[in-house]
Protein backbone atom coordinates (compact mmCIF):
# COMPACT_ATOMS: atom_id res chain seq x y z
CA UNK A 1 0.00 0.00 0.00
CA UNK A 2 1.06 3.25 0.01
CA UNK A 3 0.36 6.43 1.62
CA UNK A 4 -0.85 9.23 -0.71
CA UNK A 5 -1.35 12.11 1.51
CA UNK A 6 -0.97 12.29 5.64
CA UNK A 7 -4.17 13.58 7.40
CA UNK A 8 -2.74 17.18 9.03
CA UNK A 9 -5.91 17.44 11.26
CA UNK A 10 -7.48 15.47 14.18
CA UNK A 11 -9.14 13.29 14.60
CA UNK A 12 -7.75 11.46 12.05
CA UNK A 13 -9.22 8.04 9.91
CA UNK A 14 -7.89 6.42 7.22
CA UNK A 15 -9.35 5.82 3.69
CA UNK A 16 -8.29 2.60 1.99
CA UNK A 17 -8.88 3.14 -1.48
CA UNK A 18 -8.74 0.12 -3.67
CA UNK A 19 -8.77 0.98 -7.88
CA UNK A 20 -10.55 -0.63 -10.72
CA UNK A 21 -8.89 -3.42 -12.43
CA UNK A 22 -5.93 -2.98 -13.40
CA UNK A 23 -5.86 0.34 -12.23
CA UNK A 24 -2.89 2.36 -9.65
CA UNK A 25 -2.81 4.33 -6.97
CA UNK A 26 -2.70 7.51 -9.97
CA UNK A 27 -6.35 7.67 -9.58
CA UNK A 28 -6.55 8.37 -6.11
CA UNK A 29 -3.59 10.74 -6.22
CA UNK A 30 -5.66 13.27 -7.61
CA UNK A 31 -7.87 13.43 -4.92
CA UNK A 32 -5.40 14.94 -2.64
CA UNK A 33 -5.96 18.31 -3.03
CA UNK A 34 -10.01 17.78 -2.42
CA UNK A 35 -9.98 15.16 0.51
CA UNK A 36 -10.37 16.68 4.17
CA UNK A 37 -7.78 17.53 6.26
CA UNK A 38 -8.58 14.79 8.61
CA UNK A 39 -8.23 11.80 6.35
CA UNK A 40 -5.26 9.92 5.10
CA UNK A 41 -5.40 9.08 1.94
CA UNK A 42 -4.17 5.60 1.37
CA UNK A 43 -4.19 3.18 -1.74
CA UNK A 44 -3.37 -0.49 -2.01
CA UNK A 45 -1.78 -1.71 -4.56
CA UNK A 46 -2.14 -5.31 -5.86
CA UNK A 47 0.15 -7.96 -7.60
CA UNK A 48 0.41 -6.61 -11.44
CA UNK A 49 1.34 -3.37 -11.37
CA UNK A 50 4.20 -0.96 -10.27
CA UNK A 51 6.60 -2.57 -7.80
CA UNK A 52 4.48 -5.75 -7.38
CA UNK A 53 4.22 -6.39 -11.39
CA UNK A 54 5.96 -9.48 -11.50
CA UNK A 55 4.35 -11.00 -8.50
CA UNK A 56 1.57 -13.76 -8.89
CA UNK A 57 -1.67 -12.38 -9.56
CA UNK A 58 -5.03 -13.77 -7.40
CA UNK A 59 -7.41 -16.11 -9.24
CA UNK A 60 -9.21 -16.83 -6.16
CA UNK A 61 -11.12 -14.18 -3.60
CA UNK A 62 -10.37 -16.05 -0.62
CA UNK A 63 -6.66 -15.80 -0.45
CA UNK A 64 -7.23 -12.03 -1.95
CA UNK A 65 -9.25 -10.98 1.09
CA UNK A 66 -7.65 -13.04 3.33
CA UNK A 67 -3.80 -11.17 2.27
CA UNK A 68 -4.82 -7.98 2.11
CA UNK A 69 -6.67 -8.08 5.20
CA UNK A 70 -3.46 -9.56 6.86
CA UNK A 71 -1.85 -6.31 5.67
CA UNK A 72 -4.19 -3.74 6.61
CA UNK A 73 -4.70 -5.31 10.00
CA UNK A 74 -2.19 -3.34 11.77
CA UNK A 75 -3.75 0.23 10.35
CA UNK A 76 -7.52 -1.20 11.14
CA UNK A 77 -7.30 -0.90 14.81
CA UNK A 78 -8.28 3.26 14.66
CA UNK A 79 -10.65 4.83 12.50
CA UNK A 80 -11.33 4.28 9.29
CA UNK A 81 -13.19 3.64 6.14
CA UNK A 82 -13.23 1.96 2.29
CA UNK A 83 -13.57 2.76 -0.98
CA UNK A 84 -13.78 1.14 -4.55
CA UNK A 85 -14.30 1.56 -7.48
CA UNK A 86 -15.43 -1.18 -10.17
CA UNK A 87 -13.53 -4.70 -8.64
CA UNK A 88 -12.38 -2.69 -6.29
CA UNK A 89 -16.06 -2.05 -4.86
CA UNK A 90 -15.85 -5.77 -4.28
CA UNK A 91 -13.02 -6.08 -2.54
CA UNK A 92 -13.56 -3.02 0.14
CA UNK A 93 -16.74 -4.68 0.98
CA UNK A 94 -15.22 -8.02 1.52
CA UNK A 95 -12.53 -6.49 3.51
CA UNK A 96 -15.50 -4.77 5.35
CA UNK A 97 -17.19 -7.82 6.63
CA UNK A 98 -13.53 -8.71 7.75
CA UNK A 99 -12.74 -5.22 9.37
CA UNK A 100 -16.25 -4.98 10.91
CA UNK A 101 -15.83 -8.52 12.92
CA UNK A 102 -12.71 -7.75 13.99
CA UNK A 103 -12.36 -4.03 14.86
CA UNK A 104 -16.08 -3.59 15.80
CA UNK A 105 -16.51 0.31 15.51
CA UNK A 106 -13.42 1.33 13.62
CA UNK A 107 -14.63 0.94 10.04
CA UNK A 108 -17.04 4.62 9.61
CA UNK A 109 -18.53 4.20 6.18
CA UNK A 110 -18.21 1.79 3.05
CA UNK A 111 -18.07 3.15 -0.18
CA UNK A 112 -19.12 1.58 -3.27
CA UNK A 113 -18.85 3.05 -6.89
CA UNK A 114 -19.35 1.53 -10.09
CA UNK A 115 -19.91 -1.45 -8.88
CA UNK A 116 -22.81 -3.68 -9.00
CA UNK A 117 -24.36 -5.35 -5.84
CA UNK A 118 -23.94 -9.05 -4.65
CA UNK A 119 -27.37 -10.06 -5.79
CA UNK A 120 -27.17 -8.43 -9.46
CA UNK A 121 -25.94 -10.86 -12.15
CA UNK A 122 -23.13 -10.05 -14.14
CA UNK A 123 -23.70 -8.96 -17.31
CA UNK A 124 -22.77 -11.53 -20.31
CA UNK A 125 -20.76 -12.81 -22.20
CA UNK A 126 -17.93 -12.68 -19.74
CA UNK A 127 -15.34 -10.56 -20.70
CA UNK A 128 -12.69 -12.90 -19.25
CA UNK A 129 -13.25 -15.50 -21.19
CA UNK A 130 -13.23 -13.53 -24.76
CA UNK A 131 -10.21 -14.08 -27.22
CA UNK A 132 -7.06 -12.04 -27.11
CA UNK A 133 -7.62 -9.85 -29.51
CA UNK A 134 -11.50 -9.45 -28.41
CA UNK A 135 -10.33 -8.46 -25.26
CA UNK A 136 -8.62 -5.79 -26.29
CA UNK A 137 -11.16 -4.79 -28.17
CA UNK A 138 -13.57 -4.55 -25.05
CA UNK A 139 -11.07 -3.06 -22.43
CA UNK A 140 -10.38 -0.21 -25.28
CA UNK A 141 -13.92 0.21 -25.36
CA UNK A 142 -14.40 0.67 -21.82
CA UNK A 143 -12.40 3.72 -22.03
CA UNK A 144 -10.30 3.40 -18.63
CA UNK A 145 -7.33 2.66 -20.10
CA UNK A 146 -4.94 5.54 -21.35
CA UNK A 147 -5.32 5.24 -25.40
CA UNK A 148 -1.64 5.70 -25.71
CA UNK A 149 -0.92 2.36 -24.17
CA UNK A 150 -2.67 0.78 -27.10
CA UNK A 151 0.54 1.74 -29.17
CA UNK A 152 2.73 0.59 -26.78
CA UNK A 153 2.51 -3.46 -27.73
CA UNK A 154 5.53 -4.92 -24.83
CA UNK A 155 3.73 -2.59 -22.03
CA UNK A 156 0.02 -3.73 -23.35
CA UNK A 157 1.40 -7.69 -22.71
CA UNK A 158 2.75 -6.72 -19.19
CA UNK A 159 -0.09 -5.50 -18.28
CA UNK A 160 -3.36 -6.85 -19.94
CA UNK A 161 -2.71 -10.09 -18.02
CA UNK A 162 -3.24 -8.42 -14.49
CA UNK A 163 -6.48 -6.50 -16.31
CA UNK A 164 -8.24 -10.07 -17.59
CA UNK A 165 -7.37 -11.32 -14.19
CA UNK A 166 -9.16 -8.86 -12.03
CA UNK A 167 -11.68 -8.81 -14.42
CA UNK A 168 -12.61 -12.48 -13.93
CA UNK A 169 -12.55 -12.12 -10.18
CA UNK A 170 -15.18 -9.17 -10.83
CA UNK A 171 -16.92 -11.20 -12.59
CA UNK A 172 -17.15 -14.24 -10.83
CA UNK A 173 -18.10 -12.45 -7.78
CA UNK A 174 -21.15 -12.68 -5.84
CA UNK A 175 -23.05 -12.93 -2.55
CA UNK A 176 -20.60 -14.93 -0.47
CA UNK A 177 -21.89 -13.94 3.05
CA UNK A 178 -25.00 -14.78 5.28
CA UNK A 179 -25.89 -11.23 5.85
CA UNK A 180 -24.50 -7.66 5.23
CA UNK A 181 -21.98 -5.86 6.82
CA UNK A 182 -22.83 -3.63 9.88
CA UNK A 183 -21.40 -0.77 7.99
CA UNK A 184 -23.10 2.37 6.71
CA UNK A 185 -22.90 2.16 2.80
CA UNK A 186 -22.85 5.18 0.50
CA UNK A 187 -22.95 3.75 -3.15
CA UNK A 188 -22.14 6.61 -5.85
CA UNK A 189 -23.56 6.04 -9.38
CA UNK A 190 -23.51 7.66 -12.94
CA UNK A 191 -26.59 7.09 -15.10
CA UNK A 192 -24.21 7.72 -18.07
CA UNK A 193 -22.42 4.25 -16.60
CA UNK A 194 -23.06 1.19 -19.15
CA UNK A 195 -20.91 -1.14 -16.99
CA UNK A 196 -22.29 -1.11 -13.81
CA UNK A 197 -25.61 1.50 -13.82
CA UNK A 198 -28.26 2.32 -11.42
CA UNK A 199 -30.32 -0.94 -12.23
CA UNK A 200 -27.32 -3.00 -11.01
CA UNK A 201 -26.14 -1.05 -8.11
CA UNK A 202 -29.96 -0.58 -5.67
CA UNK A 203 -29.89 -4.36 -4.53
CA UNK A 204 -27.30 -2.41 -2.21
CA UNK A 205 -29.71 -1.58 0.50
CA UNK A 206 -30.01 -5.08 1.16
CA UNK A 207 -26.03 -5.73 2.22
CA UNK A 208 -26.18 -3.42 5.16
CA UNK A 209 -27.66 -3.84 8.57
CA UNK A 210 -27.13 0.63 8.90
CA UNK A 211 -27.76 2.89 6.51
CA UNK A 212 -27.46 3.03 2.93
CA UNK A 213 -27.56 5.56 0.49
CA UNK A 214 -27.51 5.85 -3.41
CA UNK A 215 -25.15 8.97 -4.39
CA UNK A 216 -25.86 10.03 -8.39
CA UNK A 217 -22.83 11.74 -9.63
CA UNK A 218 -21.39 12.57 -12.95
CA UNK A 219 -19.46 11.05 -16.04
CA UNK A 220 -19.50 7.40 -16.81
CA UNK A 221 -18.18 4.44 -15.67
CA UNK A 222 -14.72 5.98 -14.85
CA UNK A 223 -16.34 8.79 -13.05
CA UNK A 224 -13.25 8.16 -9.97
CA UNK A 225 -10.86 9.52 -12.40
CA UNK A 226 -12.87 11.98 -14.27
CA UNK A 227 -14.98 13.93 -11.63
CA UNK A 228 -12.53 13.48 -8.80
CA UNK A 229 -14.29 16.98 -7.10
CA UNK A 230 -17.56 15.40 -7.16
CA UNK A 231 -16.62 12.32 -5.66
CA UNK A 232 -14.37 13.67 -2.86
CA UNK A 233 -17.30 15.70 -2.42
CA UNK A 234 -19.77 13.25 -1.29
CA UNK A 235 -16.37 11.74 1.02
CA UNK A 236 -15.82 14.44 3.45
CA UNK A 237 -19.40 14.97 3.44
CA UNK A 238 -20.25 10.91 4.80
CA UNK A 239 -17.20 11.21 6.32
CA UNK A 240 -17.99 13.74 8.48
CA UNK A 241 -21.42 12.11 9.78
CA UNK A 242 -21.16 8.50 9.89
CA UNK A 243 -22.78 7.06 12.63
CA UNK A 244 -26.15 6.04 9.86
């Protein structure tokens, strides 16, 4: 993980931030001029990219959760909250359910964006699962990716691998708890999104046992990187009264 910007005021919480597939701790980094003074900013990075891009990527979510739980454990103790975007949506609220149990009271809010609930299917055909040259077709069309990189064929094969796999895991996912977490959810949504839209992200009323809330905001799917104002927004705001 790493630290993108210390919290200067207290009392101070942590956000874990946790990108779309494939993505890096870039898109968080330009939230640091619009996050409150009394949050650290924090991303984690996963096997694939950076540093960690020749380490083994997850194909499972058990031993995903489980590690990055492990490493976050010693930061979960105090206060502090989660948010993803996409895949990462799923992983904060697995890591939620984890944090929740074992640091009753620390974790202040869940955030969800761009990301469909447990209960929604995933949309097919799987992109996963779709030829080489298909897949690049589909992740171009998605629009997250830099269009540049596209022209850059020995950078596209180191890191299209890590994409498909996080991609499968977000696709793969679904309701894999008993009940929902005892977190206060804020779920942010674009109606311009045609990956993961309004339809696909209510059901998330149903995976709290607090409050939750459906936040509209604009741009499409990559609204995180696009409309970083907006969504930082909406952060301090929940952040600053979350006992729902």
């Amino acid at each position: 993980m790493t630290t993108l910007r210390a919290a200067v005021a207290e009392p101070a919480s942590t956000l874990f931030c946790f990108p779309y597939a494939g993505g890096s701790p870039e898109t968080f980094r330009g939230w640091c001029d619009g996050i409150a003074d009394d949050v650290e900013l924090v991303c984690v990075i996963l096997p694939g990219r950076g540093r960690r891009l020749k380490e083994p990527r997850y194909e499972q979510w058990q031993p995903l959760v489980d590690d990055v739980f492990e490493a976050l454990s010693p930061r979960l103790a105090r206060r502090h909250a989660f948010y993803g975007h996409s895949f990462g949506g799923r992983l904060a609220y697995e890591l939620s359910h984890r944090a929740a149990a074992a640091y009753p009271g620390m974790t202040r809010r869940l955030f969800v964006s761009g990301c469909r609930s447990p209960d929604s299917p995933q949309a097919r055909p799987f992109m996963h699962e779709m030829t080489e040259n298909d897949f690049r077709g589909a992740v171009a069309g998605m629009g997250g990716t830099p269009a540049e990189l596209f022209g850059n064929e020995r950078l596209l094969r180191l890191l299209l691998p890590t994409v498909r796999s996080e991609i499968r895991l977000a696709e793969i996912w679904d309701d894999r708890h008993a009940d929902g977490v005892d977190v206060p959810i804020t779920a942010l949504y674009s109606l311009d999104d045609s990956i993961d839209s309004w339809q696909s992200m209510r059901g998330w009323k149903s995976f709290t046992r607090r409050h939750c809330e459906l936040v509209e905001v604009p741009g499409g799917h990559f609204f995180v990187d696009s409309h970083p104002a907006h969504v930082t927004r909406v952060v301090n705001t929940r952040l600053g009264n979350s006992n729902g």
